[in-house]
C-alpha atoms as a PDB file:
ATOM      1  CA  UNK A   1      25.722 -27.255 -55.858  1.00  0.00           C
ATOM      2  CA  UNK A   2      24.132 -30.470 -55.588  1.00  0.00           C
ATOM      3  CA  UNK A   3      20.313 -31.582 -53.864  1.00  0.00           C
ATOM      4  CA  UNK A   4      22.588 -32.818 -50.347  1.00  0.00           C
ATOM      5  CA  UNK A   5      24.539 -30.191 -50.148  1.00  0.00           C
ATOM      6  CA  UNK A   6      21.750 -27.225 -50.529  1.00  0.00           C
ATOM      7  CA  UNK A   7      19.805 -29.763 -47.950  1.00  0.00           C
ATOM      8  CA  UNK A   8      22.786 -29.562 -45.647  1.00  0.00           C
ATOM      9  CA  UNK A   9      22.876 -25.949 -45.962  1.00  0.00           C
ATOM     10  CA  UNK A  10      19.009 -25.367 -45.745  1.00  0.00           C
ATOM     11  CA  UNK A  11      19.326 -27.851 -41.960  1.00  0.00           C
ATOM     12  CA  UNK A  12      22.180 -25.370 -41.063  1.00  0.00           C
ATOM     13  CA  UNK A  13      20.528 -22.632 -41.336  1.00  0.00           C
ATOM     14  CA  UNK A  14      16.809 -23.888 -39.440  1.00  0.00           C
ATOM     15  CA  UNK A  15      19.624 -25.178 -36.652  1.00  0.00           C
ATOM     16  CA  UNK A  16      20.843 -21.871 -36.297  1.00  0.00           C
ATOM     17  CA  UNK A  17      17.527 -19.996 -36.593  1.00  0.00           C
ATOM     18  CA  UNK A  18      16.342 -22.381 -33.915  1.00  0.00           C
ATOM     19  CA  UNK A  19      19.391 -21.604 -31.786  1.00  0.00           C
ATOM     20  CA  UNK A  20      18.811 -17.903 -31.939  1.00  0.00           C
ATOM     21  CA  UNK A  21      14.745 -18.265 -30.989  1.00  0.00           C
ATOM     22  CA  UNK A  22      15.633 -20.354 -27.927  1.00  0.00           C
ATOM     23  CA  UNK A  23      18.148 -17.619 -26.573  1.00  0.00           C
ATOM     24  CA  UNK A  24      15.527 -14.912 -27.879  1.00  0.00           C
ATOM     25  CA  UNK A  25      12.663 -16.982 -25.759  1.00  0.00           C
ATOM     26  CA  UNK A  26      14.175 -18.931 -22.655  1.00  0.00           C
ATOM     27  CA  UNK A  27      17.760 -16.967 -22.186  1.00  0.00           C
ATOM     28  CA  UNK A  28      18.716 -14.384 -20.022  1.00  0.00           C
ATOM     29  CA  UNK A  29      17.196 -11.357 -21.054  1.00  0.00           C
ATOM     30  CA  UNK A  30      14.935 -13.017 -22.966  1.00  0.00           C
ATOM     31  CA  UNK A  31      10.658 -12.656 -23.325  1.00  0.00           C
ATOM     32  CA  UNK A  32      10.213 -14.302 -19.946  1.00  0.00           C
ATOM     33  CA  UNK A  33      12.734 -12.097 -18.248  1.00  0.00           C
ATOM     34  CA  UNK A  34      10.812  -9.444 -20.308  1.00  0.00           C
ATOM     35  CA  UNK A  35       7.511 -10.252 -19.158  1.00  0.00           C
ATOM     36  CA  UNK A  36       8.464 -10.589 -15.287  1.00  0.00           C
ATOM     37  CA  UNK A  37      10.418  -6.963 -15.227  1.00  0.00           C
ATOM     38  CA  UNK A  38       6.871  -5.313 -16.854  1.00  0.00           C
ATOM     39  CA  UNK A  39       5.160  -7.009 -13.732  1.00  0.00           C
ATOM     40  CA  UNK A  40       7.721  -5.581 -11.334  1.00  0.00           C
ATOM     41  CA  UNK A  41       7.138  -2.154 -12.977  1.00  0.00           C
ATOM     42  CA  UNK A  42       3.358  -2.121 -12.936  1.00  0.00           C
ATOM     43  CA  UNK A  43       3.654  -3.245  -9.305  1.00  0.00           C
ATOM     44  CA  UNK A  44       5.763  -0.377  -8.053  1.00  0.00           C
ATOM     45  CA  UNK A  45       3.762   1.976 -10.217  1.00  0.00           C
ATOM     46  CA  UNK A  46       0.117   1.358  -8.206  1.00  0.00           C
ATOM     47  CA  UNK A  47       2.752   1.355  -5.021  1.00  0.00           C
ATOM     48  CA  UNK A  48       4.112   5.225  -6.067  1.00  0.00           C
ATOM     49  CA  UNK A  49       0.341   5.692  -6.881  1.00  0.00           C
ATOM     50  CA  UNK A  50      -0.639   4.336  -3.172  1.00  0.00           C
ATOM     51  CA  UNK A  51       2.726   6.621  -1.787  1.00  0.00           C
ATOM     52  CA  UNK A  52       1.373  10.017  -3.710  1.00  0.00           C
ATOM     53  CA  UNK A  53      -1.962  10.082  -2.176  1.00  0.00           C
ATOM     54  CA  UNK A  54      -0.863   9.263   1.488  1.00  0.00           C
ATOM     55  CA  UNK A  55       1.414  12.261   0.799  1.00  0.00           C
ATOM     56  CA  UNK A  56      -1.453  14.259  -0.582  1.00  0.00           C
ATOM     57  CA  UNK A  57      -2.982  13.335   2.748  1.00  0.00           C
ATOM     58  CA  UNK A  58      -0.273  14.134   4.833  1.00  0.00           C
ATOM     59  CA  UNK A  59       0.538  17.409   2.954  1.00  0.00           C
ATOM     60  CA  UNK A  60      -3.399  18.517   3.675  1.00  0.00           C
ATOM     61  CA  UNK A  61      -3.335  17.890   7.369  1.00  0.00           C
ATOM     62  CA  UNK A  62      -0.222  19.932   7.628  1.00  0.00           C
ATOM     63  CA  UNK A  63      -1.187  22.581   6.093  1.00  0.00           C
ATOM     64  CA  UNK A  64      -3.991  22.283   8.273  1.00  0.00           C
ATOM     65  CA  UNK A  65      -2.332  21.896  11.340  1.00  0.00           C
ATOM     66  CA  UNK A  66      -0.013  25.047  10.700  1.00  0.00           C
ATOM     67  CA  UNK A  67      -3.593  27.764   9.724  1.00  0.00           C
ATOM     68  CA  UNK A  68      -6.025  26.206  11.848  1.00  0.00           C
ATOM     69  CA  UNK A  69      -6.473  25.972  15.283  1.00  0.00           C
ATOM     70  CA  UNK A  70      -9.175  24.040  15.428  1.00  0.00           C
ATOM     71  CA  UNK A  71      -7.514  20.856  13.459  1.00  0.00           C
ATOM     72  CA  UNK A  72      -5.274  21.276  16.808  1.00  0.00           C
ATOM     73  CA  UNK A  73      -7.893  21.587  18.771  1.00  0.00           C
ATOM     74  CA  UNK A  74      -9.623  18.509  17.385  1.00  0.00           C
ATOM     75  CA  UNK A  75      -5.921  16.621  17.559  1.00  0.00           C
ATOM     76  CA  UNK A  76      -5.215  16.850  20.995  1.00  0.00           C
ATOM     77  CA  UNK A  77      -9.193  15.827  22.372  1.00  0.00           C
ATOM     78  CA  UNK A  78      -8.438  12.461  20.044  1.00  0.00           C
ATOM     79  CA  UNK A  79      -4.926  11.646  20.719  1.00  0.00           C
ATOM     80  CA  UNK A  80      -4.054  13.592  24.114  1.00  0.00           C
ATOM     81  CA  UNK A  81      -7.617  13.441  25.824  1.00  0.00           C
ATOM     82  CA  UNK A  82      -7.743  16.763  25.953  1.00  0.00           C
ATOM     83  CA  UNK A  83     -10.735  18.730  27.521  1.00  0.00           C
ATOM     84  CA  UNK A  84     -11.511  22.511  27.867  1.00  0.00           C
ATOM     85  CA  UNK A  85     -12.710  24.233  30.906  1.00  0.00           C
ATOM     86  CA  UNK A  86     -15.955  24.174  32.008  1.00  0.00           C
ATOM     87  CA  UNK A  87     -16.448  20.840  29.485  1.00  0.00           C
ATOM     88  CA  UNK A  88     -17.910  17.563  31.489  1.00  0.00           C
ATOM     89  CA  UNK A  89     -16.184  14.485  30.011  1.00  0.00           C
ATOM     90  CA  UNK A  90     -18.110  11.410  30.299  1.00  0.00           C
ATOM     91  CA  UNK A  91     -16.401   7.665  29.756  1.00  0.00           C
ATOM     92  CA  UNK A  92     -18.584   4.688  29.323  1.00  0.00           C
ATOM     93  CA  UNK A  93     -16.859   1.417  30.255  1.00  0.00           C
ATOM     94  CA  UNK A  94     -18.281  -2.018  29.374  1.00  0.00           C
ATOM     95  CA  UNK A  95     -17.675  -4.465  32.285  1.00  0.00           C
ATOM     96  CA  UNK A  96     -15.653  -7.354  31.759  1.00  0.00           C
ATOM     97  CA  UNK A  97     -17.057  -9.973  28.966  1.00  0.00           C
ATOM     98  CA  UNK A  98     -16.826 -12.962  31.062  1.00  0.00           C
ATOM     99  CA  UNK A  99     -20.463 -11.652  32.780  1.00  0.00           C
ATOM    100  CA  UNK A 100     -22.507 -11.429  30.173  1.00  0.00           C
ATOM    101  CA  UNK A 101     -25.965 -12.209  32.604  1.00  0.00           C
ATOM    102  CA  UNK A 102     -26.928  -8.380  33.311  1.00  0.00           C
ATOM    103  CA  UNK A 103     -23.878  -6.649  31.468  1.00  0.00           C
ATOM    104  CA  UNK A 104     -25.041  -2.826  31.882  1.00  0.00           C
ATOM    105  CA  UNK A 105     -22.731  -0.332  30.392  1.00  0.00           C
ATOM    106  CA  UNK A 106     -21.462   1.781  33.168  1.00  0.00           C
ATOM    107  CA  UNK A 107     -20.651   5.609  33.144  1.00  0.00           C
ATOM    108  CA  UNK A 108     -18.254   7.569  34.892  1.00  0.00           C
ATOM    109  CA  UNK A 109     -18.158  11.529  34.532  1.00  0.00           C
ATOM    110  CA  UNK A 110     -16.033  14.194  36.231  1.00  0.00           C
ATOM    111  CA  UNK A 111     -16.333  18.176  35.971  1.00  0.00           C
ATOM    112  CA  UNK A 112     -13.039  20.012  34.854  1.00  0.00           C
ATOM    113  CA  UNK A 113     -12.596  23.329  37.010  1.00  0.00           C
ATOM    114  CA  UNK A 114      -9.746  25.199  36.172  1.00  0.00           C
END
């Protein structure tokens, strides 16, 4: 085999290796494909993360909604307004912002009978 032709075949061969590295680095499927799927995973794993501990959450307050009454209790005075008997309920209500010159916080207060 003569000097050219091992030269020729030595060319070949980088061209090829070359050919290979670009598909390995820039095709699809490749490093950068790679790289941007292990991004995607670590993002959904803090979202699952995020997921599990509202659950936790959610899990705890019913469990504590079916033993206890007073998590009920405590429910319906925050989202229902809720009173018991005999309780006064006082509301403060700041007057409109557009008089600011003596803004006093009002009160109003009824008496539950039952």
């Amino acid at each position: 085999m003569s000097t050219f032709a091992t030269r020729l075949f030595i060319a070949v061969l980088i061209i090829l290796l070359l050919a290979l590295q670009s598909k390995l680095w820039f095709g699809k499927g490749g490093l950068r494909d790679v790289h941007v799927l292990q991004n995607q995973v670590e993002a959904q794993a803090e979202a699952i993360t995020l997921l599990e501990e509202r659950n936790q959450t959610l899990r705890a307050e019913v469990d504590d909604l079916k033993t206890g009454l007073d998590a009920i209790e405590e429910r319906a005075r925050e989202e229902l307004g809720l009173i018991k008997e005999g309780e006064t309920f006082y509301q403060f209500v700041q007057p409109p912002s557009e008089s600011t010159e003596g803004a006093k916080t009002t009160s109003q207060s009824r008496q539950i009978k039952r």
